[in-house]
N, C-alpha and C. Protein backbone atom coordinates (compact mmCIF):
# COMPACT_ATOMS: atom_id res chain seq x y z
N UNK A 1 108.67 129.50 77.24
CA UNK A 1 107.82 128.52 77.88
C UNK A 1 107.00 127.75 76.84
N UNK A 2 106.47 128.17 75.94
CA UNK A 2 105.97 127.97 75.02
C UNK A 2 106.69 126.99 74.10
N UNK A 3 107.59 127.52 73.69
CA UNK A 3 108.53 125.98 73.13
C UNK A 3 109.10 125.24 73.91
N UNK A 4 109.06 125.14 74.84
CA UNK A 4 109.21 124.12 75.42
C UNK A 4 108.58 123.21 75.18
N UNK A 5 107.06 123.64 75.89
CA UNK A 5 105.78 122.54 75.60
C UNK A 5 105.55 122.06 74.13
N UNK A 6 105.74 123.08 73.11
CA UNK A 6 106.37 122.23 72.02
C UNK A 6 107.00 120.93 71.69
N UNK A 7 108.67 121.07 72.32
CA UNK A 7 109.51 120.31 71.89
C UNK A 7 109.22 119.04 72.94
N UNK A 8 108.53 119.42 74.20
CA UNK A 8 107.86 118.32 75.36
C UNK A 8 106.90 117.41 74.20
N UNK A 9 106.27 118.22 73.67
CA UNK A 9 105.18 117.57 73.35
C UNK A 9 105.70 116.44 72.27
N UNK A 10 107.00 117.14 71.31
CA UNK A 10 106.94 116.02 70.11
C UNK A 10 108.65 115.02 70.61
N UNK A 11 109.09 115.44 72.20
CA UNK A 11 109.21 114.15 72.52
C UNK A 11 108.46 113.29 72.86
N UNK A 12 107.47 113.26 73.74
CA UNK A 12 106.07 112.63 73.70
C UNK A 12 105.80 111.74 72.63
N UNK A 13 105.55 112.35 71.35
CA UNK A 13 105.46 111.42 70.33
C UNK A 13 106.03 110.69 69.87
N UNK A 14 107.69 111.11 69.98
CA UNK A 14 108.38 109.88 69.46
C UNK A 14 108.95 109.03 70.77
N UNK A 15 108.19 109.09 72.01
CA UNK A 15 108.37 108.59 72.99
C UNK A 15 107.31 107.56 72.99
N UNK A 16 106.24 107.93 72.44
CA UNK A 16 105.49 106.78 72.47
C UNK A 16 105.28 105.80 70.88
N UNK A 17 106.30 106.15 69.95
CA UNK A 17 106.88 105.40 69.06
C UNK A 17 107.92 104.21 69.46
N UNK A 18 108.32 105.30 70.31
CA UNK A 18 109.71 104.09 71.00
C UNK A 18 109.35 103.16 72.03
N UNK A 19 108.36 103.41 72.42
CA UNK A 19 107.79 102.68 73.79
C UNK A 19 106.36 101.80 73.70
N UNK A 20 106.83 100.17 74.00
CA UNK A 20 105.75 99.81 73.94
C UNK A 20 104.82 99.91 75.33
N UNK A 21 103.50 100.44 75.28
CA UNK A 21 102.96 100.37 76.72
C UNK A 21 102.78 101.89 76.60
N UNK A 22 103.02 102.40 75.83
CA UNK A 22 102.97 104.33 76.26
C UNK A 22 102.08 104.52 75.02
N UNK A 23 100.74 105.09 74.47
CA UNK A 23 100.47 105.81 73.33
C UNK A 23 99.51 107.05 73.58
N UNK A 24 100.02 108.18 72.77
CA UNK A 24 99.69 109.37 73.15
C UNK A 24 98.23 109.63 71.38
N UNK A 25 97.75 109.76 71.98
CA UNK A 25 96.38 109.99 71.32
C UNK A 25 96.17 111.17 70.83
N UNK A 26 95.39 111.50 69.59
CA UNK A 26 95.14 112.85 69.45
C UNK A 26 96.08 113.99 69.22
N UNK A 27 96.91 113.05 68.07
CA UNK A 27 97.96 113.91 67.43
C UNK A 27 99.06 114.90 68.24
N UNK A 28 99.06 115.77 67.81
CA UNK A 28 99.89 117.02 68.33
C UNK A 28 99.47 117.55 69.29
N UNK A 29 97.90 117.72 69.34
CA UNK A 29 97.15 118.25 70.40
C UNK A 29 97.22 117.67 71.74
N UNK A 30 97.21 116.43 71.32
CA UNK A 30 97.01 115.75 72.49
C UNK A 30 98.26 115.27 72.99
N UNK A 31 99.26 115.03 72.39
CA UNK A 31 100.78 115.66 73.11
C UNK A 31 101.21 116.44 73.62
N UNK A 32 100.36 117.99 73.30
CA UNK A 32 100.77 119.09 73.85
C UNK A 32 100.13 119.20 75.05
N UNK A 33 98.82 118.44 75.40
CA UNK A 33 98.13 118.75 76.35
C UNK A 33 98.65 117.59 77.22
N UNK A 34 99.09 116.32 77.00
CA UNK A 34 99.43 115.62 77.69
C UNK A 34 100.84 115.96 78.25
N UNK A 35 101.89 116.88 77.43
CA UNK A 35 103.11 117.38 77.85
C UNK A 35 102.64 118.70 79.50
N UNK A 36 101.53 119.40 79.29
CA UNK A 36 101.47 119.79 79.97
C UNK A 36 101.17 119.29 81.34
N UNK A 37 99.97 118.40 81.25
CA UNK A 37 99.51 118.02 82.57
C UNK A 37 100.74 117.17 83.27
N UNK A 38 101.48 116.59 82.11
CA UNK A 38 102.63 115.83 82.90
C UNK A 38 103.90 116.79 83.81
N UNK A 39 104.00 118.16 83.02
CA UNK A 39 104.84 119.33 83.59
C UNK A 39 103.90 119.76 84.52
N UNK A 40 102.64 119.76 85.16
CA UNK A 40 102.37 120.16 86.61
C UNK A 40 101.92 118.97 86.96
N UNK A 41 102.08 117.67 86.82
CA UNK A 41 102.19 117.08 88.35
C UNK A 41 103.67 116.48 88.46
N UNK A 42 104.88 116.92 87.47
CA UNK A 42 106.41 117.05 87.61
C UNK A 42 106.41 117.92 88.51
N UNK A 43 105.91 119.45 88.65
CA UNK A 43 106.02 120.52 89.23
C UNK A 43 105.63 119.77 91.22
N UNK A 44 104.24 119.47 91.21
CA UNK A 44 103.80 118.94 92.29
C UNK A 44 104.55 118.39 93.08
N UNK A 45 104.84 116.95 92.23
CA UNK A 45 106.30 116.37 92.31
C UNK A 45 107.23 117.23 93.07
N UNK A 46 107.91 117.65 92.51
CA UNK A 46 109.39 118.14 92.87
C UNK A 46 108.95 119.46 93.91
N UNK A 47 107.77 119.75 94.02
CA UNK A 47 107.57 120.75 95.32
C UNK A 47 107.54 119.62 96.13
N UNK A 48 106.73 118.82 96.72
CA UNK A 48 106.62 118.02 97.64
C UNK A 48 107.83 117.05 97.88
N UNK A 49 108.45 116.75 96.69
CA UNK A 49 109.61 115.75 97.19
C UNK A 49 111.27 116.32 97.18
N UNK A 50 111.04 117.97 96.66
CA UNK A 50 112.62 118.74 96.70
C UNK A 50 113.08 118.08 95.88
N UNK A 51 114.57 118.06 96.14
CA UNK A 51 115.99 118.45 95.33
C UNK A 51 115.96 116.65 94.65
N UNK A 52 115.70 116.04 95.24
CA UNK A 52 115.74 114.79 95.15
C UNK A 52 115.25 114.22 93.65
N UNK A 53 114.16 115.30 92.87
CA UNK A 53 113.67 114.92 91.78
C UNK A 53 113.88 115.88 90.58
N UNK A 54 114.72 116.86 91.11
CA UNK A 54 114.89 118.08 90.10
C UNK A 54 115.29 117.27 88.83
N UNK A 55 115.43 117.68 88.09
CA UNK A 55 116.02 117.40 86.49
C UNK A 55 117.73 116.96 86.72
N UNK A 56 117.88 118.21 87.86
CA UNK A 56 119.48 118.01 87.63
C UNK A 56 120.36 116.81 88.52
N UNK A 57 119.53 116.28 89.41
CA UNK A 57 119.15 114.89 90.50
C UNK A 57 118.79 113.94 90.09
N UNK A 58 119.06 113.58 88.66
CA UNK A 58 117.57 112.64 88.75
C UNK A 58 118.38 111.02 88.58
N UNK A 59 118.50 110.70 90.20
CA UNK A 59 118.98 109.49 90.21
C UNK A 59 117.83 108.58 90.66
N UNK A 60 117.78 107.55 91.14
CA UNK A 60 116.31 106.31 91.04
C UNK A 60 115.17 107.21 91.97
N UNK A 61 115.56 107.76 92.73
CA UNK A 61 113.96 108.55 93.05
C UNK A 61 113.40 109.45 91.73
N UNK A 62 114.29 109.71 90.97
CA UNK A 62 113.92 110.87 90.28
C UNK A 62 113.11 110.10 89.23
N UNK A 63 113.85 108.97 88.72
CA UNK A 63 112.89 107.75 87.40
C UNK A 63 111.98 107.23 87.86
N UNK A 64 112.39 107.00 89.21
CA UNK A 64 110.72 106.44 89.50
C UNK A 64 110.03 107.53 89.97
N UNK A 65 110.07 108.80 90.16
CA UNK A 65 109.03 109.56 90.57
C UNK A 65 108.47 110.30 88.73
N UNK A 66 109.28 109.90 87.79
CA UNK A 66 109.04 110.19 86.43
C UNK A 66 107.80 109.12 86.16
N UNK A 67 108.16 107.84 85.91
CA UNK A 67 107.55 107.07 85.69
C UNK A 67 105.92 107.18 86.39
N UNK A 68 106.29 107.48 87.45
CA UNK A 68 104.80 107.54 88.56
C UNK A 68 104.02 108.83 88.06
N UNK A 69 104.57 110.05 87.63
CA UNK A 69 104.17 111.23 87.22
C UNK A 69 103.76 110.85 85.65
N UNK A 70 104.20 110.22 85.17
CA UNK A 70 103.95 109.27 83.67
C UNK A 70 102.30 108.63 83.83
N UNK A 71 102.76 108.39 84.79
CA UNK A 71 101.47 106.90 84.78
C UNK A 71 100.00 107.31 85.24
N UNK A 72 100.43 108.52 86.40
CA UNK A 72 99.21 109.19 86.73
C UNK A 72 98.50 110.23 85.79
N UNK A 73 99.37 110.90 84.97
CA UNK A 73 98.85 111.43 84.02
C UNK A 73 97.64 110.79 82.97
N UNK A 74 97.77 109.62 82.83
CA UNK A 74 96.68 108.86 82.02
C UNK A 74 95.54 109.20 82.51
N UNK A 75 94.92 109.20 84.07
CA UNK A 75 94.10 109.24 84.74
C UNK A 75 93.06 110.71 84.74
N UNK A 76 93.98 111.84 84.24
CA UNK A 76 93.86 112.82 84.30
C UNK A 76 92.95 113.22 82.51
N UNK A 77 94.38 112.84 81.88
CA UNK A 77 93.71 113.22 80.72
C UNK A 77 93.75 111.57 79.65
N UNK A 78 92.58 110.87 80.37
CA UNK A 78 91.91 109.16 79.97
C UNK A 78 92.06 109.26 78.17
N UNK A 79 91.49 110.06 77.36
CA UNK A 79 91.45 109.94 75.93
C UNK A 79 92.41 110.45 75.39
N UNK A 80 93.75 110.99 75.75
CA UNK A 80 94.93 111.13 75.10
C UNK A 80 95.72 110.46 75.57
N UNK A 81 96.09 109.44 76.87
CA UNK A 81 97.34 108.99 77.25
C UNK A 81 97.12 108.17 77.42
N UNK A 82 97.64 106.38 77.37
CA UNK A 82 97.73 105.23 77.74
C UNK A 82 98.98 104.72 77.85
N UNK A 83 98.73 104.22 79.47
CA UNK A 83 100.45 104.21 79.37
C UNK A 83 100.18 102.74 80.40
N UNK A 84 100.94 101.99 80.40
CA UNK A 84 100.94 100.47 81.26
C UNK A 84 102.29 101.19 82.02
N UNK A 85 102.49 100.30 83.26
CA UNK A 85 103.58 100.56 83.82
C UNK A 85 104.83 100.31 83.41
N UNK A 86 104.70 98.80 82.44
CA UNK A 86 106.19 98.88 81.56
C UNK A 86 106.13 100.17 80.95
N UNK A 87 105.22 100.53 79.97
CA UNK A 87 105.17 101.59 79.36
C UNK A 87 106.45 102.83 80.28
N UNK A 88 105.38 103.44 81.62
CA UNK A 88 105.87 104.24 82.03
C UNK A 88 107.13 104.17 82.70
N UNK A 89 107.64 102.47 82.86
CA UNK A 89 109.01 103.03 83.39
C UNK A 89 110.09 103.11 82.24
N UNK A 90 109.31 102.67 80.60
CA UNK A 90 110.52 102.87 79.59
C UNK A 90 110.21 104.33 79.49
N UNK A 91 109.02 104.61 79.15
CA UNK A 91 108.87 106.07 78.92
C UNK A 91 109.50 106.97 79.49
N UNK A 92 109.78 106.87 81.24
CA UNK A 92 110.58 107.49 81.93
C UNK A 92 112.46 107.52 81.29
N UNK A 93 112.57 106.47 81.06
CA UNK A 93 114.00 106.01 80.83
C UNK A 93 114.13 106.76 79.44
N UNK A 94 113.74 106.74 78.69
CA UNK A 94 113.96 107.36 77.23
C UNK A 94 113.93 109.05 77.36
N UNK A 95 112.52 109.23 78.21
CA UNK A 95 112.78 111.01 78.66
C UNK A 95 114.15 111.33 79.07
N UNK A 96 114.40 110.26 80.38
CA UNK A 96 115.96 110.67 80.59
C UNK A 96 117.03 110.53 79.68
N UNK A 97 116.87 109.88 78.82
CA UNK A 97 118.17 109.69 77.76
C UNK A 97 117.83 111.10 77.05
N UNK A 98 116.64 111.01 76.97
CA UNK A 98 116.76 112.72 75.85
C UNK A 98 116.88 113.88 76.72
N UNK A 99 116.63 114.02 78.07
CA UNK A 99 117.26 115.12 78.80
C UNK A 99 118.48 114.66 79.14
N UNK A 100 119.52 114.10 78.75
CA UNK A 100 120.92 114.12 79.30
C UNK A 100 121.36 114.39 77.96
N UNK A 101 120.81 114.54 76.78
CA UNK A 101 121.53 115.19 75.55
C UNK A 101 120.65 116.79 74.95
N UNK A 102 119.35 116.08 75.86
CA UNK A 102 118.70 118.04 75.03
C UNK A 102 118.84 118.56 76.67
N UNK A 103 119.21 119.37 77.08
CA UNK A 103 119.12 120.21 78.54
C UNK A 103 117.64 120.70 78.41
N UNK A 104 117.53 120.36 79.75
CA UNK A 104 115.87 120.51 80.14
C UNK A 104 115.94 122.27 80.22
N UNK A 105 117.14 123.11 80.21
CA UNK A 105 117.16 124.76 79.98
C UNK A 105 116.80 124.95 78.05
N UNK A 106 117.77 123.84 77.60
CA UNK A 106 116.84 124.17 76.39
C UNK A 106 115.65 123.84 75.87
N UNK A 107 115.40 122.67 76.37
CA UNK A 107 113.55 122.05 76.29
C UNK A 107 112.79 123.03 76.98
């Protein structure tokens, strides 16, 4: 569990290298903490909306319920995450390119 939030975290960073509209604040730390809060309201997410948003589903409900779980996260933790909505729907799109080559079992 633990590396996970790791390897969450330093996609994060080079997610918000790649993305204009997304910047994650506060180094490593604040990737790791922003990887988390984004993995429980993913969790929230996918309790309330089922199969529809799992990792292994993730067709346009699933990017846009990424993107939306992206975007609300800023709100949560204001001094590590800034994300615009372009931001969060590339941000979303690039997560998915890197979970269709890293498996979210090995992240």
């Amino acid at each position: 569990m633990v590396v996970r939030f790791i390897v969450s975290a330093l996609v994060l960073i080079v997610v918000s290298w790649l993305s204009p509209g997304f910047v994650v604040k506060g180094g490593f730390i604040g990737a790791l903490i922003a990887a988390v809060v984004i993995a429980i309201l993913g969790y929230i997410a996918e309790s309330l909306l089922g199969d529809r948003v799992s990792p292994q589903r993730r067709g346009l409900v699933g990017f846009i319920t990424a993107a939306v779980v992206i975007y609300l996260a800023q709100f949560i933790v204001p001094n590590l995450l800034n994300v615009s909505i372009f931001g969060a729907l590339i941000s979303a799109f690039v997560i998915g390119l890197i979970d269709a080559f890293v498996p979210t079992v090995v992240r």
